[in-house]
N, C-alpha and C. Protein backbone atom coordinates (compact mmCIF):
# COMPACT_ATOMS: atom_id res chain seq x y z
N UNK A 1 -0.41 -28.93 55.18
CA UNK A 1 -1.45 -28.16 55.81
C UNK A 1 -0.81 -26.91 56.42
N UNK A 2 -1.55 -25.57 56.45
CA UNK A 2 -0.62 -24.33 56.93
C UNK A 2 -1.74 -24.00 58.21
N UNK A 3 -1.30 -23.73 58.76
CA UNK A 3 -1.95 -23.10 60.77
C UNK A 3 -1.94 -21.25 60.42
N UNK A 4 -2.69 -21.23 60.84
CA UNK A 4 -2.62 -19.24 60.68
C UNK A 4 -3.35 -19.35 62.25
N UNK A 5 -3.00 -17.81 62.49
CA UNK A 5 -3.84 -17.60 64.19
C UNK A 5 -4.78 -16.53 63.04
N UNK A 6 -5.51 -16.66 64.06
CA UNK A 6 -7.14 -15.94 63.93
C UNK A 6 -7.43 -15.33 65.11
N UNK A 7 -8.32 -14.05 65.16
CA UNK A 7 -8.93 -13.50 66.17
C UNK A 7 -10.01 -13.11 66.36
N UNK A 8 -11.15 -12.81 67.07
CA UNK A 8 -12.37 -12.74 67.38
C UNK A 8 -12.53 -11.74 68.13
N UNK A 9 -13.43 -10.85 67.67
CA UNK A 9 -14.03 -9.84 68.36
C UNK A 9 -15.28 -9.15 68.25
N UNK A 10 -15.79 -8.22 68.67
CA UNK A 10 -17.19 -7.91 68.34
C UNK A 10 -17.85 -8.38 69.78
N UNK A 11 -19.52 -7.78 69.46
CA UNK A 11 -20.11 -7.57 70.45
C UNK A 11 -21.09 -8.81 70.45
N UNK A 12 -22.40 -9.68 70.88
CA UNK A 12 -22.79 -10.67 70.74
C UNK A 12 -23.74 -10.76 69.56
N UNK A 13 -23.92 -9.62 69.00
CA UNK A 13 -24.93 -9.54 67.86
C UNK A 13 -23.82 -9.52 66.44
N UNK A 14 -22.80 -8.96 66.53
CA UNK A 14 -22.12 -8.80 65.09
C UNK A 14 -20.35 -9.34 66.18
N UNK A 15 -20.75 -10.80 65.34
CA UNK A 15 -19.07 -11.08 65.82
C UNK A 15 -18.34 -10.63 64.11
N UNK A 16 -16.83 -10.19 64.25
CA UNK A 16 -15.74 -10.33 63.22
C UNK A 16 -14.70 -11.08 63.70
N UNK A 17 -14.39 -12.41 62.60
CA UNK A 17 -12.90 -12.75 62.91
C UNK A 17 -12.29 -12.19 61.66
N UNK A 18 -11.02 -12.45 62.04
CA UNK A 18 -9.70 -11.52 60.96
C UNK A 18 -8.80 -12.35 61.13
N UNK A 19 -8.18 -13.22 60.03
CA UNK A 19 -6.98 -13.77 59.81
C UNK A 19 -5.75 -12.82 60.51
N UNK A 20 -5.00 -12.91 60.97
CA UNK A 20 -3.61 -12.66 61.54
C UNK A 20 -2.84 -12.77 60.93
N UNK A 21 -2.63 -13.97 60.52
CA UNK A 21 -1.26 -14.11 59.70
C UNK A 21 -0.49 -16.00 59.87
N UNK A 22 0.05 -16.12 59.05
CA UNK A 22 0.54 -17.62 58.95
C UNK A 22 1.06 -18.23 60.46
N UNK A 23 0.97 -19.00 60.88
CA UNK A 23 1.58 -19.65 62.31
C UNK A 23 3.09 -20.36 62.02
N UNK A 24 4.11 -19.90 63.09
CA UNK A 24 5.33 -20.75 62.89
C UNK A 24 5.16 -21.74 63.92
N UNK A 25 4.62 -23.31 63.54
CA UNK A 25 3.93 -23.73 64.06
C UNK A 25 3.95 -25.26 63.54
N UNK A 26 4.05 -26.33 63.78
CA UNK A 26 4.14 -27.81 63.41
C UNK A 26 3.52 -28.63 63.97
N UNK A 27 2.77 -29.54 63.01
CA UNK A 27 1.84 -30.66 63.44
C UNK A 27 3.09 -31.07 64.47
N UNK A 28 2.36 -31.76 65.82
CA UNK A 28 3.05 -32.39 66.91
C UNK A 28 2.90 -33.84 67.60
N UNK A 29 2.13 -34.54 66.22
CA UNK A 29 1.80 -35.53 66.00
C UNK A 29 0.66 -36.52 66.54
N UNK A 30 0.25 -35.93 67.72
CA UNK A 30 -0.79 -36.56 68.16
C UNK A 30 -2.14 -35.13 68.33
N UNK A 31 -2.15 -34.68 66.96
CA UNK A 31 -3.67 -34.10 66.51
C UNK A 31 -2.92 -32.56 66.74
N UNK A 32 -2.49 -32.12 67.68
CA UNK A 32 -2.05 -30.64 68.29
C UNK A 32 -0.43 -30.42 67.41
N UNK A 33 -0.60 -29.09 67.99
CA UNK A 33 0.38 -27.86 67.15
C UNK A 33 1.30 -27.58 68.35
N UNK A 34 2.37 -27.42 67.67
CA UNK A 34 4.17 -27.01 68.53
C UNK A 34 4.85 -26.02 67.70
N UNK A 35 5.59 -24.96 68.13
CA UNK A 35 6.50 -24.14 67.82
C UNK A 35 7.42 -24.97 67.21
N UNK A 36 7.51 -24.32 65.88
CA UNK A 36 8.59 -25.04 65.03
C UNK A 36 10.06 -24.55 65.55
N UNK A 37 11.15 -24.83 65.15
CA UNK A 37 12.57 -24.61 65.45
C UNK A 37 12.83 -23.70 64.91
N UNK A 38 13.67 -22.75 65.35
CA UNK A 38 14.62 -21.78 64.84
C UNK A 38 13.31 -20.30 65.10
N UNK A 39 14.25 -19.62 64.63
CA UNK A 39 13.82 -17.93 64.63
C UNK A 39 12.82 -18.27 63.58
N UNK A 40 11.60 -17.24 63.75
CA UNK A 40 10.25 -16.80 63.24
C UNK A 40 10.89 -15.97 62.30
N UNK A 41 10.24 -16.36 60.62
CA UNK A 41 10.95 -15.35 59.82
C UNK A 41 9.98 -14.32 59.85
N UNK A 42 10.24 -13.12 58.93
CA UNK A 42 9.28 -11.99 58.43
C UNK A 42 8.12 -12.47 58.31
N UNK A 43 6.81 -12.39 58.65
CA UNK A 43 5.40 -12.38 57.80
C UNK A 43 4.88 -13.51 58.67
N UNK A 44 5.40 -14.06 59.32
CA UNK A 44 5.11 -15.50 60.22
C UNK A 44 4.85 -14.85 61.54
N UNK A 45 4.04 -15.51 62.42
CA UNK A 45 3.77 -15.25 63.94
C UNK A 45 3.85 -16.27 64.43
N UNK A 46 4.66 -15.87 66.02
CA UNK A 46 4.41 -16.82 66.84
C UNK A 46 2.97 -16.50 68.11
N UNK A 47 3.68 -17.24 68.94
CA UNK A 47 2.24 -17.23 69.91
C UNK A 47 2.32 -15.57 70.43
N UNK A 48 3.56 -15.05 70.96
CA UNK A 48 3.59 -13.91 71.56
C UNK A 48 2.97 -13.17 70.00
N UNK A 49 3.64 -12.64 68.88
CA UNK A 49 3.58 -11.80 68.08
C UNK A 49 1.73 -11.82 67.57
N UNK A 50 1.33 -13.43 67.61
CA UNK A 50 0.02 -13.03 67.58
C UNK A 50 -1.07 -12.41 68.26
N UNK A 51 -0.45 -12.86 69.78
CA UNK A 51 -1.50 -12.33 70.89
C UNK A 51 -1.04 -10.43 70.34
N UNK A 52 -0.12 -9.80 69.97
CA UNK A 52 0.17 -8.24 70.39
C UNK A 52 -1.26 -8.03 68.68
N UNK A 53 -0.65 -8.63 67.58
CA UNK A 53 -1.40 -8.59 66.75
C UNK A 53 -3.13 -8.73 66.40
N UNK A 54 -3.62 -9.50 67.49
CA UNK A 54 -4.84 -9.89 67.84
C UNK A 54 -5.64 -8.66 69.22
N UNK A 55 -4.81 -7.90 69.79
CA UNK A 55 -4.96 -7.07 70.59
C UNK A 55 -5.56 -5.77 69.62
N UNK A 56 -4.27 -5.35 68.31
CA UNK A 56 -4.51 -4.30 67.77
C UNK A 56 -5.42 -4.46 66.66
N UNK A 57 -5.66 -5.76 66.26
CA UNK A 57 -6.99 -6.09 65.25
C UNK A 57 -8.56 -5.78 66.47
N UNK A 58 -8.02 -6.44 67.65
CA UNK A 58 -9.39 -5.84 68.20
C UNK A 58 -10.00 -4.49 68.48
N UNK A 59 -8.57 -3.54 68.64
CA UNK A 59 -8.64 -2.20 68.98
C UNK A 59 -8.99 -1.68 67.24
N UNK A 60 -8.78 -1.99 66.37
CA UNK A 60 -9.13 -1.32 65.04
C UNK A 60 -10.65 -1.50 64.86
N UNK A 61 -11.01 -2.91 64.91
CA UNK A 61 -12.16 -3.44 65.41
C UNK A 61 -12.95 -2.21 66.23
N UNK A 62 -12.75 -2.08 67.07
CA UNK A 62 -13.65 -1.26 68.35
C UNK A 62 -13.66 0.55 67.80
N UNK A 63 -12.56 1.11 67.31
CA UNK A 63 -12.47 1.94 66.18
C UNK A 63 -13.00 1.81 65.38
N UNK A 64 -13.55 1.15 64.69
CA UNK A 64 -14.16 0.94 63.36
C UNK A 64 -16.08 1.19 63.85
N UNK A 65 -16.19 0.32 64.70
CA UNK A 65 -17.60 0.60 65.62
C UNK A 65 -18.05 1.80 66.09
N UNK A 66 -16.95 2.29 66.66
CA UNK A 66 -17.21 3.70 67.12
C UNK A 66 -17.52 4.45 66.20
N UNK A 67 -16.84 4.78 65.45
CA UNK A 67 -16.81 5.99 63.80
C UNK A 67 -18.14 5.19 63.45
N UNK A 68 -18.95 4.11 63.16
CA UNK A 68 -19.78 3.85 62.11
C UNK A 68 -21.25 4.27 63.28
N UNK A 69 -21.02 3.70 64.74
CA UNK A 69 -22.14 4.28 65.37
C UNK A 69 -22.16 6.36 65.48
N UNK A 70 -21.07 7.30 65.43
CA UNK A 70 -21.31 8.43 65.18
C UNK A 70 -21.67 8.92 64.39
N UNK A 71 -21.26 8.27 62.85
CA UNK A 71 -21.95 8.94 61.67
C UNK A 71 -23.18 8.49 61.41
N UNK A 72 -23.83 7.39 62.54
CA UNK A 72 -24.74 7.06 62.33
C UNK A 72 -25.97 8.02 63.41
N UNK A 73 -25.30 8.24 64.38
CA UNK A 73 -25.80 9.24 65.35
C UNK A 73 -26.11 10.67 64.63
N UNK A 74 -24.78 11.40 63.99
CA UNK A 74 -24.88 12.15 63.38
C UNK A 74 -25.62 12.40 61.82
N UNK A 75 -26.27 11.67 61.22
CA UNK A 75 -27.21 11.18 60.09
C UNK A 75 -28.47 11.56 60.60
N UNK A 76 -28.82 10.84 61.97
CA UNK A 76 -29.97 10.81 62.49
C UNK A 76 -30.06 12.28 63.09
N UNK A 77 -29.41 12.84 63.58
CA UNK A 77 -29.45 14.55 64.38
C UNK A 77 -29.33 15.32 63.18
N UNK A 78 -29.02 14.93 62.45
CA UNK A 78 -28.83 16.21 61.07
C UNK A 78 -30.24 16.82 60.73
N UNK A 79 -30.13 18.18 60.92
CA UNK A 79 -31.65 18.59 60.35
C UNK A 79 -31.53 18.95 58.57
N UNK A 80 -32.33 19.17 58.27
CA UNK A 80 -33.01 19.28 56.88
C UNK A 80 -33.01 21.07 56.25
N UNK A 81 -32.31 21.06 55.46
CA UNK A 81 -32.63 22.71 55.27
C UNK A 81 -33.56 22.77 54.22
N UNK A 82 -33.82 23.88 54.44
CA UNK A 82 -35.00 24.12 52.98
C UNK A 82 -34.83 24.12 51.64
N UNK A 83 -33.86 24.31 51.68
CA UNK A 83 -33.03 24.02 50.25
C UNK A 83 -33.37 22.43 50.17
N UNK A 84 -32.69 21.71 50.81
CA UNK A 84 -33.00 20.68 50.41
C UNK A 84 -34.06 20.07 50.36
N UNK A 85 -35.22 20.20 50.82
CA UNK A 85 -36.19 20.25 50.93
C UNK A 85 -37.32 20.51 49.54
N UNK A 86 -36.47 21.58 49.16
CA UNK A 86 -36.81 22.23 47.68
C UNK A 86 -36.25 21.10 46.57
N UNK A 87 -34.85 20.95 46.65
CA UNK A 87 -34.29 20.06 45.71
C UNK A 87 -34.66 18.62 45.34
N UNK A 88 -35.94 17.92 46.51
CA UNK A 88 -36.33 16.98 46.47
C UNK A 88 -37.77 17.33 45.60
């Protein structure tokens, strides 16, 4: 079985989770998870590397919201020229 951390973010109407990345991480035998031994290789997270990783998935997250509510602001304020108007 493989453990990955996951993160959650969003507002109460549109949640996103986003995989993180694999957990260095071992069944601990009674149902729960323990830090495996030795150094965390490349591509693996531990608890610290996920929390920094789960911070900047939320901040891309909240970036991503912003830009889609302005061009959505800006769609709606856009006026109409006559040209186009014509072309329809």
């Amino acid at each position: 079985m493989r453990s990955g951390y996951r993160a959650g973010a969003g507002e109460a109407w549109r949640l996103k989770r986003r995989r993180l990345g694999l957990a260095w991480l071992e069944a601990d035998g009674s149902g729960g998870w323990r830090k495996r031994r030795g150094r965390c290789p490349e591509g693996w997270l531990d608890e610290r590397s996920a929390n920094v990783a789960a911070v900047a998935a939320m901040e891309a997250h909240a970036r991503e919201l912003v830009s889609e509510q302005r061009a959505r602001k800006e769609a709606a304020e856009r006026k109409v020229t006559v040209r186009e108007l014509g072309a329809e």
